[in-house]
PDB file of N, CA and C in Angstrom:
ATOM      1  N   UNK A   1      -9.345  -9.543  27.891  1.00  0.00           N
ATOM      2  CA  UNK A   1      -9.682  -9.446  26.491  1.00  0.00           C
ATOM      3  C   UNK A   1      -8.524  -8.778  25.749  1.00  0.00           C
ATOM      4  N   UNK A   2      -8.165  -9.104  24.162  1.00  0.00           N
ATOM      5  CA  UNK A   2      -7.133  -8.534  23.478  1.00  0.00           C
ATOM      6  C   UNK A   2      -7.412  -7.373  23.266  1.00  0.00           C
ATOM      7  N   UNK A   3      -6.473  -6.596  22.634  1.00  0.00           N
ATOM      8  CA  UNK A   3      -7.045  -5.460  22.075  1.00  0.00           C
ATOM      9  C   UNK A   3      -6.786  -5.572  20.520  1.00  0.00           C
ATOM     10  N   UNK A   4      -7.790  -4.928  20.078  1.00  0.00           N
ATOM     11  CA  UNK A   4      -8.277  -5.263  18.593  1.00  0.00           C
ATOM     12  C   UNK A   4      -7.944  -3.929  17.736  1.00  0.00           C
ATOM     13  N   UNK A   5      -6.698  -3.331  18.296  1.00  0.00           N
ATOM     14  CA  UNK A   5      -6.053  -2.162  17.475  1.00  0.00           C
ATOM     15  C   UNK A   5      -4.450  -2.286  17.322  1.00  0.00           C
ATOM     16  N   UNK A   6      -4.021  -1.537  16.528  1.00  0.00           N
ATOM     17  CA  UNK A   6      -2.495  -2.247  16.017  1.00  0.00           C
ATOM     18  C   UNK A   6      -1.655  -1.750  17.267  1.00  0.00           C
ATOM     19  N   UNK A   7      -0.710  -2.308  17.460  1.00  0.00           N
ATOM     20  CA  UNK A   7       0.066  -1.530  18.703  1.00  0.00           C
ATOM     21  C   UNK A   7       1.297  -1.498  18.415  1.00  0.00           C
ATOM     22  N   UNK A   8       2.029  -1.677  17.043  1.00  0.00           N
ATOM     23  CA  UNK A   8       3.312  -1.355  16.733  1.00  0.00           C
ATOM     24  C   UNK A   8       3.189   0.281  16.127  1.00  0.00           C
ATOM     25  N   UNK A   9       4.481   0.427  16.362  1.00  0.00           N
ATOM     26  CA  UNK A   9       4.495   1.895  16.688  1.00  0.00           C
ATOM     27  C   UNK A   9       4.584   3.040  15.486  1.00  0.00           C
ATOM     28  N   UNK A  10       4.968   2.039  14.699  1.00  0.00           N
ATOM     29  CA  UNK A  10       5.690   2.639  13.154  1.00  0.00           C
ATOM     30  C   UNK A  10       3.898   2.846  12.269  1.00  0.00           C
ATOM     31  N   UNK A  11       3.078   1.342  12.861  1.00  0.00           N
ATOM     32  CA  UNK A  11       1.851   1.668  11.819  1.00  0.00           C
ATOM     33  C   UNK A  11       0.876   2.288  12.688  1.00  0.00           C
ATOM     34  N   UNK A  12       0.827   2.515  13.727  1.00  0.00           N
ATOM     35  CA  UNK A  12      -0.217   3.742  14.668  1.00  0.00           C
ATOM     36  C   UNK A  12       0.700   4.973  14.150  1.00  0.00           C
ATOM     37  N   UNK A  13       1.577   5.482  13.898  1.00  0.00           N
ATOM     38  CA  UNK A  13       2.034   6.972  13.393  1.00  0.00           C
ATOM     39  C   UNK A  13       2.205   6.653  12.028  1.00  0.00           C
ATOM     40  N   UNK A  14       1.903   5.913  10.988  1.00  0.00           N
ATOM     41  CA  UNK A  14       1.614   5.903   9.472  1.00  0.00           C
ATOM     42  C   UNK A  14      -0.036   6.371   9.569  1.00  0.00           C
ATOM     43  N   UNK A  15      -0.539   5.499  10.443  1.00  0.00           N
ATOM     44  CA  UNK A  15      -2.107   5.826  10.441  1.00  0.00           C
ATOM     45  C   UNK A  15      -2.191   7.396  10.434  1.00  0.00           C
ATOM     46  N   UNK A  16      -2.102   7.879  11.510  1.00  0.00           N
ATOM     47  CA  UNK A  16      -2.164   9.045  12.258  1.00  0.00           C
ATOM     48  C   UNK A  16      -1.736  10.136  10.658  1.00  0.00           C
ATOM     49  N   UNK A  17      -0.702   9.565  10.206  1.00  0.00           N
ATOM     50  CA  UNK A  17      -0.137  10.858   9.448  1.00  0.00           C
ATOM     51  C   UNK A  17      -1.009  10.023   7.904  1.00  0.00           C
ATOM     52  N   UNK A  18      -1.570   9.629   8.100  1.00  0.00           N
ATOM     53  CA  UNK A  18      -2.593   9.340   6.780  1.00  0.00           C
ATOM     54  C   UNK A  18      -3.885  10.220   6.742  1.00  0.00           C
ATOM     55  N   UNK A  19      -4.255   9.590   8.454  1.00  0.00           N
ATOM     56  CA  UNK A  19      -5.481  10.802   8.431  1.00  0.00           C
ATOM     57  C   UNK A  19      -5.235  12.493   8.331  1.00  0.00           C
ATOM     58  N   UNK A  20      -3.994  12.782   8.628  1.00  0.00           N
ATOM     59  CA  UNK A  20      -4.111  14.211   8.498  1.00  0.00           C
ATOM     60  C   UNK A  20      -3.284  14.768   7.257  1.00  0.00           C
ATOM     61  N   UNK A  21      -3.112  13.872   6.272  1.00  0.00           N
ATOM     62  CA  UNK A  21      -3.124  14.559   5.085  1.00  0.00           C
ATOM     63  C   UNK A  21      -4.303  14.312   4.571  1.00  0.00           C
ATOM     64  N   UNK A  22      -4.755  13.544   4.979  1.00  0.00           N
ATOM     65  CA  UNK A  22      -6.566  13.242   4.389  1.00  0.00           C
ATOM     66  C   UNK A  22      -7.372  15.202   4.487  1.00  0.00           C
ATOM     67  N   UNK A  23      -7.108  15.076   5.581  1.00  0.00           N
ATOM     68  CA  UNK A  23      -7.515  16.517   6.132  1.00  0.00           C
ATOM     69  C   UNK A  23      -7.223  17.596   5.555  1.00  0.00           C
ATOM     70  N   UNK A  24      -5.595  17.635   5.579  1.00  0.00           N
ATOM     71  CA  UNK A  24      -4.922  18.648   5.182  1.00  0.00           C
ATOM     72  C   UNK A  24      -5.416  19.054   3.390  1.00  0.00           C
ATOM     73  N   UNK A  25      -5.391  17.631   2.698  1.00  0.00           N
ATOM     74  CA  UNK A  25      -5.591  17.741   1.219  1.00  0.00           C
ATOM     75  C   UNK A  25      -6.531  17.657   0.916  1.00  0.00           C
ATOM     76  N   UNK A  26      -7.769  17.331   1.720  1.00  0.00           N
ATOM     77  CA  UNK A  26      -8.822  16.812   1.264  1.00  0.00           C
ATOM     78  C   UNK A  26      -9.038  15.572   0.363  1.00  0.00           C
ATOM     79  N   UNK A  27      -7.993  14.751   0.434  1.00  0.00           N
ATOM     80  CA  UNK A  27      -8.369  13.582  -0.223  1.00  0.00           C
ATOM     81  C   UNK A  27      -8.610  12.130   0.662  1.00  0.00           C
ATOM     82  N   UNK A  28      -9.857  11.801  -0.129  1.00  0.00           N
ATOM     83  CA  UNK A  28     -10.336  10.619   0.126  1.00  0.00           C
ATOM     84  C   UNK A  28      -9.276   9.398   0.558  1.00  0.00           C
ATOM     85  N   UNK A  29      -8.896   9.415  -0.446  1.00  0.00           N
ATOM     86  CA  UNK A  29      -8.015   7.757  -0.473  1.00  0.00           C
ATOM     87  C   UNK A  29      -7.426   7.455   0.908  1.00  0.00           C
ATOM     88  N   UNK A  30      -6.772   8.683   1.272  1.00  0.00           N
ATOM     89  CA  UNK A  30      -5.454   8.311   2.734  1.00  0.00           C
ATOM     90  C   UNK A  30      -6.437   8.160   3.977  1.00  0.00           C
ATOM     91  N   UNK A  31      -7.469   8.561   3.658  1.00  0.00           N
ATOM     92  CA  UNK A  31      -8.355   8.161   4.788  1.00  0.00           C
ATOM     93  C   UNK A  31      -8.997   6.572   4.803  1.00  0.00           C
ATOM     94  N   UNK A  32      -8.929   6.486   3.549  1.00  0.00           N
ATOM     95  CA  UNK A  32      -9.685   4.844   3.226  1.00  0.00           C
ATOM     96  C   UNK A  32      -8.428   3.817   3.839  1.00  0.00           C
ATOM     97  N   UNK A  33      -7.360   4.206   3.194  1.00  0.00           N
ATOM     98  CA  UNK A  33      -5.857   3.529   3.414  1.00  0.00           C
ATOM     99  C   UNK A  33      -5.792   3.414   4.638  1.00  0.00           C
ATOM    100  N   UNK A  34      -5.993   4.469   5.731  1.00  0.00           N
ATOM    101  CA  UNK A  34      -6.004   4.363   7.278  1.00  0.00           C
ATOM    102  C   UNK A  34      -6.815   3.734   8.049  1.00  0.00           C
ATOM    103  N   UNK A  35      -8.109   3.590   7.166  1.00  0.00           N
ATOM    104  CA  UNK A  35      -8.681   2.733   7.419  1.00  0.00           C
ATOM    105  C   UNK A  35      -8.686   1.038   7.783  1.00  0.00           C
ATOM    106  N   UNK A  36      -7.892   0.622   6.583  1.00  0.00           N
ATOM    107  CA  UNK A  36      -7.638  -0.614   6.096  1.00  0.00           C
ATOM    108  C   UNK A  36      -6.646  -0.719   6.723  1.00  0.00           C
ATOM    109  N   UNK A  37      -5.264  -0.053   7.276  1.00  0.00           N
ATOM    110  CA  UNK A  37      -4.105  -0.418   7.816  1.00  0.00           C
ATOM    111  C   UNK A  37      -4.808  -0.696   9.652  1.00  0.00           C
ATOM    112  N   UNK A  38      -6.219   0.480  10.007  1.00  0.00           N
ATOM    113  CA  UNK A  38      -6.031  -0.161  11.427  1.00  0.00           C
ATOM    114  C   UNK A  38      -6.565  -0.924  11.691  1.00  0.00           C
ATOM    115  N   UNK A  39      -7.336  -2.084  10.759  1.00  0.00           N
ATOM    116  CA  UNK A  39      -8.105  -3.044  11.370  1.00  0.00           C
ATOM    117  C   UNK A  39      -7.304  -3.956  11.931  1.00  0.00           C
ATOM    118  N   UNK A  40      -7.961  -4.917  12.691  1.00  0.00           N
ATOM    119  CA  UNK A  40      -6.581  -6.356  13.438  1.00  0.00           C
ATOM    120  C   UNK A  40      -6.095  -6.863  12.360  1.00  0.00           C
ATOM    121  N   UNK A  41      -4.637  -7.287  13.168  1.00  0.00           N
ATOM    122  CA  UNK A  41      -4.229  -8.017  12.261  1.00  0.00           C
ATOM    123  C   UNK A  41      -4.573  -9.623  11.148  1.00  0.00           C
ATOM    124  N   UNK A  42      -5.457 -10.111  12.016  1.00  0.00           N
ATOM    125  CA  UNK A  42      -6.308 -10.848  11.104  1.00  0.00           C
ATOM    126  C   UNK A  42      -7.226 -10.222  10.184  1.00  0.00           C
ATOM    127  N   UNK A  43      -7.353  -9.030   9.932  1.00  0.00           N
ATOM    128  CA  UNK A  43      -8.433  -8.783   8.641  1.00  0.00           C
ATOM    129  C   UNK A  43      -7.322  -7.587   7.847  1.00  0.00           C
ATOM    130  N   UNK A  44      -5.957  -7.667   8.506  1.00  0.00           N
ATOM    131  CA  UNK A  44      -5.031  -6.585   7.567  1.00  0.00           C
ATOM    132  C   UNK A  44      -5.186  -7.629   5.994  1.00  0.00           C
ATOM    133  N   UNK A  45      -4.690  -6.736   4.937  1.00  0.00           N
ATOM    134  CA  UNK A  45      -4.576  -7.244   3.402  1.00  0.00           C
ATOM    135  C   UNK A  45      -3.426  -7.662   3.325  1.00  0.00           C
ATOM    136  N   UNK A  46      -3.377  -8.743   2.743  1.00  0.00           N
ATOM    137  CA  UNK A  46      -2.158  -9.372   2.129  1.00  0.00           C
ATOM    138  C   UNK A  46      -2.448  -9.325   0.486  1.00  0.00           C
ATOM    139  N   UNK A  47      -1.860  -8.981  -0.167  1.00  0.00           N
ATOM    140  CA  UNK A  47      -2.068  -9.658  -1.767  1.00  0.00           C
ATOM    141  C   UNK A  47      -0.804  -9.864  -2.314  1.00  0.00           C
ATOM    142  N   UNK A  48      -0.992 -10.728  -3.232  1.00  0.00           N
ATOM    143  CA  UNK A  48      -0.034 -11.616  -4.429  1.00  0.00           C
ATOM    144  C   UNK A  48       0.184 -10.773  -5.293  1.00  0.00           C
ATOM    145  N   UNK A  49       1.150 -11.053  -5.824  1.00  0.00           N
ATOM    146  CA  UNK A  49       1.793 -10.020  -7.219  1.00  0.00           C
ATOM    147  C   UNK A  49       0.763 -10.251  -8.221  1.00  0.00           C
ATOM    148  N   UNK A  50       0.645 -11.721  -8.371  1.00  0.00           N
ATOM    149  CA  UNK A  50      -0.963 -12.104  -9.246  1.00  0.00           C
ATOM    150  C   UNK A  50      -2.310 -11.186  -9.337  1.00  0.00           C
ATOM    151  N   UNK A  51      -2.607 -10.838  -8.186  1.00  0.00           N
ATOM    152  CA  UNK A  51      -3.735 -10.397  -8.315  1.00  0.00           C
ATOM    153  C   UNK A  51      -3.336  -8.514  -8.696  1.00  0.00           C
ATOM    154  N   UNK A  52      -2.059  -7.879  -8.212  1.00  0.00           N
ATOM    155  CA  UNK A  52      -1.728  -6.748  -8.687  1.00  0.00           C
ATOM    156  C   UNK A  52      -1.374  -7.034 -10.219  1.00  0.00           C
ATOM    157  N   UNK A  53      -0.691  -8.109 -10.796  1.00  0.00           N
ATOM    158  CA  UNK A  53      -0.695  -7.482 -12.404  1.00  0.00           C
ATOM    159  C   UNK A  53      -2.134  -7.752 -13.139  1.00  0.00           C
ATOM    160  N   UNK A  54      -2.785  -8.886 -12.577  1.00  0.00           N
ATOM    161  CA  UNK A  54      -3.838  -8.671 -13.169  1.00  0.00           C
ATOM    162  C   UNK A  54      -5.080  -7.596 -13.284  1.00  0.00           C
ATOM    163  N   UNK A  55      -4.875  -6.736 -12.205  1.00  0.00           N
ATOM    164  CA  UNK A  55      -6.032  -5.468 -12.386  1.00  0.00           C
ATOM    165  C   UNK A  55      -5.391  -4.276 -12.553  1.00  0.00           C
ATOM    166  N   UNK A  56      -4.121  -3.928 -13.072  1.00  0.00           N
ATOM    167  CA  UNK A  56      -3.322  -3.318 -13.379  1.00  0.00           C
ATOM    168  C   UNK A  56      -2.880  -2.946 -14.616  1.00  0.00           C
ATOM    169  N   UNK A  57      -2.638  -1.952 -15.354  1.00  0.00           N
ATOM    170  CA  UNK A  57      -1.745  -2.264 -16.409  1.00  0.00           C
ATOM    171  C   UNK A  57      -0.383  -1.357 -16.273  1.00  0.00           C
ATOM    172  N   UNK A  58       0.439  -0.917 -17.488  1.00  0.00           N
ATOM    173  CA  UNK A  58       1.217  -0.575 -17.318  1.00  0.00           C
ATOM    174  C   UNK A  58       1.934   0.781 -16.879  1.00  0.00           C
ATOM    175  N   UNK A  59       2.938   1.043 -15.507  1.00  0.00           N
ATOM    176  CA  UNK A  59       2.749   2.692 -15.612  1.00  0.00           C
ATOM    177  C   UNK A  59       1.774   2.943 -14.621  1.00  0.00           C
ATOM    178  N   UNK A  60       1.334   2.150 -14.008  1.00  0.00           N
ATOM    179  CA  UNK A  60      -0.160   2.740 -12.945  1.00  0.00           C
ATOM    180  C   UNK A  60       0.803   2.977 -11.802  1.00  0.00           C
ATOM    181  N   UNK A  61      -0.008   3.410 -10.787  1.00  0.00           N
ATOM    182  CA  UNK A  61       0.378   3.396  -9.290  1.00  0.00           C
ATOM    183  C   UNK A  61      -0.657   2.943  -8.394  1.00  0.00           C
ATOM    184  N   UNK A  62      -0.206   1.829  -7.460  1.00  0.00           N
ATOM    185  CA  UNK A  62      -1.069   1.202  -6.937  1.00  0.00           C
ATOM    186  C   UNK A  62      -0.469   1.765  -5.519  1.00  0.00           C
ATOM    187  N   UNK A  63      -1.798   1.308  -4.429  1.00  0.00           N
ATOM    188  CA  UNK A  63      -1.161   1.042  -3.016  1.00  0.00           C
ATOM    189  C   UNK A  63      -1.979   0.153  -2.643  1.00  0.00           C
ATOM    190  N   UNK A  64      -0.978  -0.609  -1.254  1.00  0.00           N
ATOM    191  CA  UNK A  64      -1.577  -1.915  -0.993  1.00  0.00           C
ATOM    192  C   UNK A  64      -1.562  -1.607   0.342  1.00  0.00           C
ATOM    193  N   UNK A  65      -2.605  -1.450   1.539  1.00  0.00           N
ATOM    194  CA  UNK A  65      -3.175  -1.067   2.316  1.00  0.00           C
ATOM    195  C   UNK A  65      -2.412  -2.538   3.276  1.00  0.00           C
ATOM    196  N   UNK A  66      -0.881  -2.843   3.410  1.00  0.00           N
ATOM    197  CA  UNK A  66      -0.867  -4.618   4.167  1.00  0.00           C
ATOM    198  C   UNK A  66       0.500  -4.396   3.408  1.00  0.00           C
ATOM    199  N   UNK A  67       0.310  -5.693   3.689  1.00  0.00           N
ATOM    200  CA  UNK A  67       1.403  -6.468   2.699  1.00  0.00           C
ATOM    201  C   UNK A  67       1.605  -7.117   1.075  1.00  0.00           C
ATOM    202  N   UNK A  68       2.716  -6.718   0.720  1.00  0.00           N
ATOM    203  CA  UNK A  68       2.691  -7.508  -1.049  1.00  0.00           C
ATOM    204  C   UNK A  68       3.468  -8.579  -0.760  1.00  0.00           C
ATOM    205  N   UNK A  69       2.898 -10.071  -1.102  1.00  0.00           N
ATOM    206  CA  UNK A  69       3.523 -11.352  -1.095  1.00  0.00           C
ATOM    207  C   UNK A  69       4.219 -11.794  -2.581  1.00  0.00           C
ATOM    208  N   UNK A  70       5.250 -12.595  -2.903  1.00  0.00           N
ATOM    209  CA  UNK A  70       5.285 -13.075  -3.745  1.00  0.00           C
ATOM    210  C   UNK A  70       4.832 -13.888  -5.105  1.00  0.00           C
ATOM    211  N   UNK A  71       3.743 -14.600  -4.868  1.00  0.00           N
ATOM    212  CA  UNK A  71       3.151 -15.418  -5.377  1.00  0.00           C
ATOM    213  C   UNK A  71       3.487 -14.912  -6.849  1.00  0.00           C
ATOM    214  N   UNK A  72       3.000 -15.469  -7.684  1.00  0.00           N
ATOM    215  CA  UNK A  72       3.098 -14.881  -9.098  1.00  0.00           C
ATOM    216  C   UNK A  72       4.011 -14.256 -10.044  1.00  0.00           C
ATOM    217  N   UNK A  73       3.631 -13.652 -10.695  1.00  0.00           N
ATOM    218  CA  UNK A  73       4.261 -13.165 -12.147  1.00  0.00           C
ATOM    219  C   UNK A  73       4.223 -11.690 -12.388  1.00  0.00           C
ATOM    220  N   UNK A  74       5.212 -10.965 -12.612  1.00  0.00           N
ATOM    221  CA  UNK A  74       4.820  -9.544 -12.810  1.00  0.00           C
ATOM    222  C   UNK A  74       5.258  -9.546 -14.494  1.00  0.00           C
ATOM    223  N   UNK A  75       4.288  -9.163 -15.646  1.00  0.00           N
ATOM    224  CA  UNK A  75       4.938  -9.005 -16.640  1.00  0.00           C
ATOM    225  C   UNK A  75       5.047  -7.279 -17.141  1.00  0.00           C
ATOM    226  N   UNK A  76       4.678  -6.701 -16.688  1.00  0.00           N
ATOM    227  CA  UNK A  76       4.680  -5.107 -16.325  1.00  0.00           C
ATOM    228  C   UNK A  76       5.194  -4.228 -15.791  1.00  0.00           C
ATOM    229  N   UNK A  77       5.499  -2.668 -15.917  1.00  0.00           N
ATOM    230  CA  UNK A  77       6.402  -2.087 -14.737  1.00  0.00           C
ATOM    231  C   UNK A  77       4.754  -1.289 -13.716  1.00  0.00           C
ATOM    232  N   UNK A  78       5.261  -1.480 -12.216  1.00  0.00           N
ATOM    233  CA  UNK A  78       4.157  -0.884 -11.558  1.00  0.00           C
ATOM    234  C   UNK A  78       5.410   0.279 -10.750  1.00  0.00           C
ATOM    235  N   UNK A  79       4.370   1.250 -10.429  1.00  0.00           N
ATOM    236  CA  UNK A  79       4.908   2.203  -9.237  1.00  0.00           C
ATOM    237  C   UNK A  79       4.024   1.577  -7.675  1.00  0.00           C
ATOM    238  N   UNK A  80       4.742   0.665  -6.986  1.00  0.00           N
ATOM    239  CA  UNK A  80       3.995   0.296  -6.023  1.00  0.00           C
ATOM    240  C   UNK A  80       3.864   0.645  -4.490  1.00  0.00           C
ATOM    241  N   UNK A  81       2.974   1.017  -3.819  1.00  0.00           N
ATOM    242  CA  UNK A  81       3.345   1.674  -2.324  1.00  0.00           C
ATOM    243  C   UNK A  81       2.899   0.572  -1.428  1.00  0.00           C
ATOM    244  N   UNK A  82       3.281   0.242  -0.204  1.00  0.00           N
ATOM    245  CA  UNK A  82       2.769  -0.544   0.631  1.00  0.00           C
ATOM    246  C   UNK A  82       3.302  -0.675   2.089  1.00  0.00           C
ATOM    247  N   UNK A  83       2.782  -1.166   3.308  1.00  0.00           N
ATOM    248  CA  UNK A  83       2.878  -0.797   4.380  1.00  0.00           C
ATOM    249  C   UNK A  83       4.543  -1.884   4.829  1.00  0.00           C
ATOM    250  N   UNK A  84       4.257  -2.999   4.019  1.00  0.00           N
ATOM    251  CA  UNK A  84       5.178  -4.204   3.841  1.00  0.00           C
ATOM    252  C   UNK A  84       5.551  -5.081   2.413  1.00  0.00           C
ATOM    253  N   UNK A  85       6.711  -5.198   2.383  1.00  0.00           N
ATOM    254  CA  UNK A  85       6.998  -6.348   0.885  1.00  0.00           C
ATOM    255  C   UNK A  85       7.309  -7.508   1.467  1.00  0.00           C
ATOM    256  N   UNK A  86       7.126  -8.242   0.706  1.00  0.00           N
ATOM    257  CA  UNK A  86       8.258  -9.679   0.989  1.00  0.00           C
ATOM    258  C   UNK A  86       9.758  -9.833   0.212  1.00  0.00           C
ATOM    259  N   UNK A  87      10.190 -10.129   0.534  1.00  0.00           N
ATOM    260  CA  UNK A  87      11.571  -9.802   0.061  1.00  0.00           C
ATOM    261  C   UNK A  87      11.559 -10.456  -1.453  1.00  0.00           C
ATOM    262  N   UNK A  88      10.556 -11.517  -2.159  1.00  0.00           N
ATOM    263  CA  UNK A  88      10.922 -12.274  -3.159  1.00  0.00           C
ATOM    264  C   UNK A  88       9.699 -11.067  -3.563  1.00  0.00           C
ATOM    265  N   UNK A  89       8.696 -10.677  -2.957  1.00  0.00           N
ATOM    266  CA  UNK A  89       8.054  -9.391  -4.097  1.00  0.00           C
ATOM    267  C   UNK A  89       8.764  -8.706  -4.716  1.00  0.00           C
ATOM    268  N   UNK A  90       9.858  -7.892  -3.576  1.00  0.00           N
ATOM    269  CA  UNK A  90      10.405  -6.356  -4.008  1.00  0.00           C
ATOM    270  C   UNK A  90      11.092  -7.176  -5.485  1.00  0.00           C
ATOM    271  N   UNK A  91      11.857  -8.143  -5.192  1.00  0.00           N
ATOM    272  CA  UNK A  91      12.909  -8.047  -5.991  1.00  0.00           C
ATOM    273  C   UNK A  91      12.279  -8.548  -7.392  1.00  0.00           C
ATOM    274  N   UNK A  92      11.482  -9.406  -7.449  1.00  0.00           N
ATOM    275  CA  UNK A  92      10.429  -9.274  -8.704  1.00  0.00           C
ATOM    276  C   UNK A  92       9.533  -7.971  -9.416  1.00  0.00           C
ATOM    277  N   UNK A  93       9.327  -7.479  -8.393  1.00  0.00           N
ATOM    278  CA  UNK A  93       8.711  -5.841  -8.947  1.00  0.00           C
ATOM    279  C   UNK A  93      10.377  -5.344  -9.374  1.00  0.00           C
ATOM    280  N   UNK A  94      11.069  -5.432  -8.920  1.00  0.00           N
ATOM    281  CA  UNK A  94      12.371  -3.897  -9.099  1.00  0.00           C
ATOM    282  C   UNK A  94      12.792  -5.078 -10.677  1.00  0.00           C
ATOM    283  N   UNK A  95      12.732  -6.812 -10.935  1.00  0.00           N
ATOM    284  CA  UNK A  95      13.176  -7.189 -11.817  1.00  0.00           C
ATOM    285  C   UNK A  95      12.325  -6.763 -13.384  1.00  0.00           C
ATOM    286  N   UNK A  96      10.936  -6.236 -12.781  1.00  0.00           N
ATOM    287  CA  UNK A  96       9.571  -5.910 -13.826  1.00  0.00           C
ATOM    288  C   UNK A  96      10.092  -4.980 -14.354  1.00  0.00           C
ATOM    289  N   UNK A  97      11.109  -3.641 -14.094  1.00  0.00           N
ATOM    290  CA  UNK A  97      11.568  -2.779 -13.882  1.00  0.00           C
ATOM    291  C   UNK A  97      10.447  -1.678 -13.250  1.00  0.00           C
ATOM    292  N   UNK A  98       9.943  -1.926 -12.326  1.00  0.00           N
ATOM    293  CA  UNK A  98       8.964  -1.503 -11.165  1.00  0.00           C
ATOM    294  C   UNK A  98       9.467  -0.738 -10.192  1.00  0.00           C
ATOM    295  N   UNK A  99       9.060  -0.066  -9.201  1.00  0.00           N
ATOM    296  CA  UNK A  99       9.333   0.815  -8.223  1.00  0.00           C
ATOM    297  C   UNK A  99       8.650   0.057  -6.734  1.00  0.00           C
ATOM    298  N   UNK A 100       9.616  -0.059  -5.781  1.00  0.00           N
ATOM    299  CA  UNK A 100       8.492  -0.272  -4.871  1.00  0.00           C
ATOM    300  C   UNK A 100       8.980   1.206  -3.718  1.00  0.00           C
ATOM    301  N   UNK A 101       8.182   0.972  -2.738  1.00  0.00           N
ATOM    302  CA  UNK A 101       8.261   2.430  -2.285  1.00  0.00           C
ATOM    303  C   UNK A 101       6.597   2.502  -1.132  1.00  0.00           C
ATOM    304  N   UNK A 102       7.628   3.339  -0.033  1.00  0.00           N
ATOM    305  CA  UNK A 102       6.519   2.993   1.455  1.00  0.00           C
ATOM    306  C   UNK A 102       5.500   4.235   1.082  1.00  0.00           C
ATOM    307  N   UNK A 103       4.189   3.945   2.275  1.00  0.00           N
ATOM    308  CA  UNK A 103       3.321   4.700   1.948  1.00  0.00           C
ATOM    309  C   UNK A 103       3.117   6.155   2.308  1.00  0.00           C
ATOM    310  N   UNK A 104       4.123   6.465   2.902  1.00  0.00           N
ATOM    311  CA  UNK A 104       4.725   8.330   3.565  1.00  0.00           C
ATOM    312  C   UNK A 104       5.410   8.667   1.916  1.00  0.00           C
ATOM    313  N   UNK A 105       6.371   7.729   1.685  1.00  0.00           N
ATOM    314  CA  UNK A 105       6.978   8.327   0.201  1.00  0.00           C
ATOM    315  C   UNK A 105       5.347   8.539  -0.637  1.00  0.00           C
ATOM    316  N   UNK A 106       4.934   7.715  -0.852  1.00  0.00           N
ATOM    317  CA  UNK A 106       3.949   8.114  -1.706  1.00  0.00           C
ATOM    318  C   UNK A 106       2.688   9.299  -1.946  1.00  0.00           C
ATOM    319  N   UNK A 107       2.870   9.464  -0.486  1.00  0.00           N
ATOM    320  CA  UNK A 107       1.732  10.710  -0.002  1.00  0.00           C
ATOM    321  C   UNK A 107       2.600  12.099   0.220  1.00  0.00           C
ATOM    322  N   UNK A 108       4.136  11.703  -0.031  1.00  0.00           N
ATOM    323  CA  UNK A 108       4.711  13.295  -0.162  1.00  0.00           C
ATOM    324  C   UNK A 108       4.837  13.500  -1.759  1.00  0.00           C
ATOM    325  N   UNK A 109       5.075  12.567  -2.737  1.00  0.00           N
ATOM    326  CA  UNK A 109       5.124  12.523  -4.235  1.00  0.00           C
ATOM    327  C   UNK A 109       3.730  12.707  -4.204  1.00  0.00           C
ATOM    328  N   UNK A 110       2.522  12.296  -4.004  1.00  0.00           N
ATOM    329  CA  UNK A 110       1.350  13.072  -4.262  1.00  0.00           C
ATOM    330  C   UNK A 110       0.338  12.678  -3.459  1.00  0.00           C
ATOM    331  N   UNK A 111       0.112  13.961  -3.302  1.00  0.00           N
ATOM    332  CA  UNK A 111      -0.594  14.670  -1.556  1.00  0.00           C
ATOM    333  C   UNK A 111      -2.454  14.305  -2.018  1.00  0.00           C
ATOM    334  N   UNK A 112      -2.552  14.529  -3.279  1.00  0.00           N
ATOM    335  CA  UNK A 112      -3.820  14.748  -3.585  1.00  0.00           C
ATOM    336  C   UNK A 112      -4.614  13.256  -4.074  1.00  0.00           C
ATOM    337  N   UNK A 113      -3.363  12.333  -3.826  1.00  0.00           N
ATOM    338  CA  UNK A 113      -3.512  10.702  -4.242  1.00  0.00           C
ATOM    339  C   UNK A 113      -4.648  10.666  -5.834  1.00  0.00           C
ATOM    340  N   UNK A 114      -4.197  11.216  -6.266  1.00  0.00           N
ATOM    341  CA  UNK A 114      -4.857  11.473  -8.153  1.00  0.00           C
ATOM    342  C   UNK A 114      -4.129  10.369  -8.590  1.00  0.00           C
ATOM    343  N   UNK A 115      -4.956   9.235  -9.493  1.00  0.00           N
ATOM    344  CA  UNK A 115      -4.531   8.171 -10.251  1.00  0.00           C
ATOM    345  C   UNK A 115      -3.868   6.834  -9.500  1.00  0.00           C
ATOM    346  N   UNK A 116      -3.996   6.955  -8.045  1.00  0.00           N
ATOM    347  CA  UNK A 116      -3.468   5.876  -7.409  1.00  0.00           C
ATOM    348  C   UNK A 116      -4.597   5.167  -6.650  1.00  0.00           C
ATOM    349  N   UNK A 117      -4.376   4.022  -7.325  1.00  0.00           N
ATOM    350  CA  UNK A 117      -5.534   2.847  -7.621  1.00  0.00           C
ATOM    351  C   UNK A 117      -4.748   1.606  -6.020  1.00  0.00           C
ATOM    352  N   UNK A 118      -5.755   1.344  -5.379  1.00  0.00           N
ATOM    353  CA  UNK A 118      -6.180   0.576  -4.089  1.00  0.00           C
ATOM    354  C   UNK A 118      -6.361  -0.441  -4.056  1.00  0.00           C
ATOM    355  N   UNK A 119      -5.295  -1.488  -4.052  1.00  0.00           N
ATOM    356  CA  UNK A 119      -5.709  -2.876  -4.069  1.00  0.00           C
ATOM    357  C   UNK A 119      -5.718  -3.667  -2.745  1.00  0.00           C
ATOM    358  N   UNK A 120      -6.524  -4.521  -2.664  1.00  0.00           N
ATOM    359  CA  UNK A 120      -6.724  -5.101  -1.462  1.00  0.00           C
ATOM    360  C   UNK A 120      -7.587  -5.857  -1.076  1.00  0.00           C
TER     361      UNK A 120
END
């Protein structure tokens, strides 16, 4: 039988250090996020730039619990965190004049995850 937990090495110690700022700060979110990063890889999140500008507006900070794909249109600047980009995302977010940026950067800029909205 497979095993139905991630076994690359980089996202079992993102996990790990999600749950224990969860702990450390008491915030919710990095525990939800750790959540969503250890399921198999068939139920990890992928989303489209589409579906981030549309529940978004301008100036927010999102994180994407997976991967951000290309698809779509960014007409907005986002501050975006995520476990993976696609290379035609980043460079469309950084053209939005957007930020992209992994999910350790984001949990040392803020520990208490206040105002950072979860797409997925």
């Amino acid at each position: 039988m497979r095993q139905r937990k991630p076994t690359n090495p980089e996202l079992i110690n993102l996990v790990r250090s999600l749950r224990k700022k969860a702990r450390e700060s008491e915030a919710e979110i990095w525990r939800v996020v750790a959540g969503h990063l250890s399921n198999s890889r068939r139920r990890r999140i992928t989303v489209n730039l589409s579906k981030i500008n549309r529940y978004t507006e301008k100036g927010q900070t999102v994180v994407v619990p997976g991967k951000v794909l290309g698809a779509g249109e960014m007409d907005h600047s986002l501050n975006i965190a995520a476990f993976v980009f696609s290379e035609q995302a980043r460079s469309k977010i950084l053209e939005s004049k957007g930020k992209c940026m992994s999910i350790p950067e984001l949990m040392d800029k803020n520990p208490k995850g206040s105002r950072v909205k979860i797409i997925g």
